[in-house]
Protein backbone atom coordinates (compact mmCIF):
# COMPACT_ATOMS: atom_id res chain seq x y z
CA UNK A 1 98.42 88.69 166.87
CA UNK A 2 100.12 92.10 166.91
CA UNK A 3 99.64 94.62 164.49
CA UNK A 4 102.30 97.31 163.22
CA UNK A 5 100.93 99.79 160.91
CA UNK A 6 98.53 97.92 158.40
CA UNK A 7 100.55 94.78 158.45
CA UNK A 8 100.20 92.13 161.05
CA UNK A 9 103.46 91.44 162.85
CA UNK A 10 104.45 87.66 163.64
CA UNK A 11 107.52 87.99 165.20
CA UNK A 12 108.18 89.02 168.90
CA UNK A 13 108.95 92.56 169.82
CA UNK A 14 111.63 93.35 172.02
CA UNK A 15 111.71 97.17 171.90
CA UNK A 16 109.12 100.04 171.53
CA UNK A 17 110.94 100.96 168.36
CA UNK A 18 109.16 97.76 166.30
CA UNK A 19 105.49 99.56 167.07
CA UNK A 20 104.02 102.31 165.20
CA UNK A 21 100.35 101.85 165.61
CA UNK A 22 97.79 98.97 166.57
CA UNK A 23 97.12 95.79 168.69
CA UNK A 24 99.96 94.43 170.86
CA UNK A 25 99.21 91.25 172.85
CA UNK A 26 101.64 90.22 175.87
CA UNK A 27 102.08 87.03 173.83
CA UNK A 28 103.59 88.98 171.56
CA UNK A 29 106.42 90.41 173.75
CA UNK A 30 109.50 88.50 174.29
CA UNK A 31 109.89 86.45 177.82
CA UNK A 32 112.02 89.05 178.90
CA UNK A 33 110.11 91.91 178.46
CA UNK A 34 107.08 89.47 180.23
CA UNK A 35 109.15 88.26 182.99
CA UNK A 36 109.84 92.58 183.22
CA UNK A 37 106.62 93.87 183.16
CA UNK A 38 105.41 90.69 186.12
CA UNK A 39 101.47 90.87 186.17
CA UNK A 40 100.92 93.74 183.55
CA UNK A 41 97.64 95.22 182.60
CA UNK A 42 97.09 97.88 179.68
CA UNK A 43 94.99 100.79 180.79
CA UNK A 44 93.26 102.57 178.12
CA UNK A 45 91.17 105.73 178.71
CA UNK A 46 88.49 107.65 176.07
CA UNK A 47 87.08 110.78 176.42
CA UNK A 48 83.07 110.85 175.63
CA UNK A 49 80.62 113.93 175.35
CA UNK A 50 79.15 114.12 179.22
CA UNK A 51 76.19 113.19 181.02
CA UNK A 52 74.31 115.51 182.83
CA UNK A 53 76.40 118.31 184.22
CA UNK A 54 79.68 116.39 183.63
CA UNK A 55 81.36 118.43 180.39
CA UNK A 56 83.21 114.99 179.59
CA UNK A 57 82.89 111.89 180.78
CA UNK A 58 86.38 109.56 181.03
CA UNK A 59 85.82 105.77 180.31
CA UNK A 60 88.86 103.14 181.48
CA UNK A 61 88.86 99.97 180.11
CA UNK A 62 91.48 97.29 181.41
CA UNK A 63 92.85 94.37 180.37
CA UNK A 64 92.46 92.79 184.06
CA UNK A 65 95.60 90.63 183.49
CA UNK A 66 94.55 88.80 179.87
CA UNK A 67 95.62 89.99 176.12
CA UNK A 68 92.32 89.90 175.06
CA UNK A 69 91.52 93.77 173.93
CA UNK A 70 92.19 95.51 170.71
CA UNK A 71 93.41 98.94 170.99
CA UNK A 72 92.53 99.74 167.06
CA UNK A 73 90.14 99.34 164.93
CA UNK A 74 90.17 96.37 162.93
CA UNK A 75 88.84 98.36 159.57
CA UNK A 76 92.22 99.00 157.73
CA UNK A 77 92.53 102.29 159.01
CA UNK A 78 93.77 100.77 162.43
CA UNK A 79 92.43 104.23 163.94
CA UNK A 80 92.98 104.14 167.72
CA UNK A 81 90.21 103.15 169.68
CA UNK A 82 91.99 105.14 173.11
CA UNK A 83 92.76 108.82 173.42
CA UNK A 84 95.59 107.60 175.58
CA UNK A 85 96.92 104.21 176.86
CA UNK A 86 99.63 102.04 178.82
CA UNK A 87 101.28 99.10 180.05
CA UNK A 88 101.75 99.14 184.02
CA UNK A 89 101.68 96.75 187.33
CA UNK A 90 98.35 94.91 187.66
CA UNK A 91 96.11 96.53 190.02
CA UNK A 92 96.23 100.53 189.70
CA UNK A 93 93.35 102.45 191.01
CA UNK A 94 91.72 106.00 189.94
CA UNK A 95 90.21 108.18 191.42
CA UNK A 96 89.47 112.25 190.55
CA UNK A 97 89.96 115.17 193.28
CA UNK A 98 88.00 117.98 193.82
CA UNK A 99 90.08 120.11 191.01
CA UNK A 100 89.10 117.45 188.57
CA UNK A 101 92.45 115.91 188.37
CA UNK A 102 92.86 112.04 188.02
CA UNK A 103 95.21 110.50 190.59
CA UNK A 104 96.41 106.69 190.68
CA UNK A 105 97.69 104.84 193.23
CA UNK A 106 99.59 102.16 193.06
């Protein structure tokens, strides 16, 4: 079950102008946008205090292919739980070059 805002949404969202804020689940897209996005996974990626000599460490958490992850917090306050996040093909990979910059490749 989606959530927009505070409010939990039980219709199906066909356009990125229907969320503000919150939980999305592929179930809750129309077949359309499904059959549009094919095998679609939702990267989301946190920044955390380092570990060691690392000044910040940068956790990824996928939803390997299922809508099982909340993106917000569950509280009321639907605070994000991701400093940034998105909906791409299945399958991406990361990696980080020498100057510290995150590549993907699809």
């Amino acid at each position: 079950m989606g959530y927009i805002g505070n409010s939990t949404f039980t219709g199906v969202i066909t356009s990125s102008d229907s969320i503000d804020a919150g939980v999305v689940e592929i179930s809750d897209l129309s077949a359309a946008a499904q059959a549009g996005l094919g095998n679609a996974d939702l990267y989301g990626f946190k920044k955390t205090n380092g570990t060691g000599s690392q000044k910040e460490d940068l956790i990824m958490t996928t939803t390997n292919g299922t809508d099982n992850i909340d993106v917000a917090t569950n509280d009321g306050s639907q605070t994000d739980l991701f400093d940034e996040s998105f909906f791409s093909k299945k399958g991406l990979s990361f990696s980080v070059n020498a100057d510290g910059e995150l590549l993907v490749t699809v």
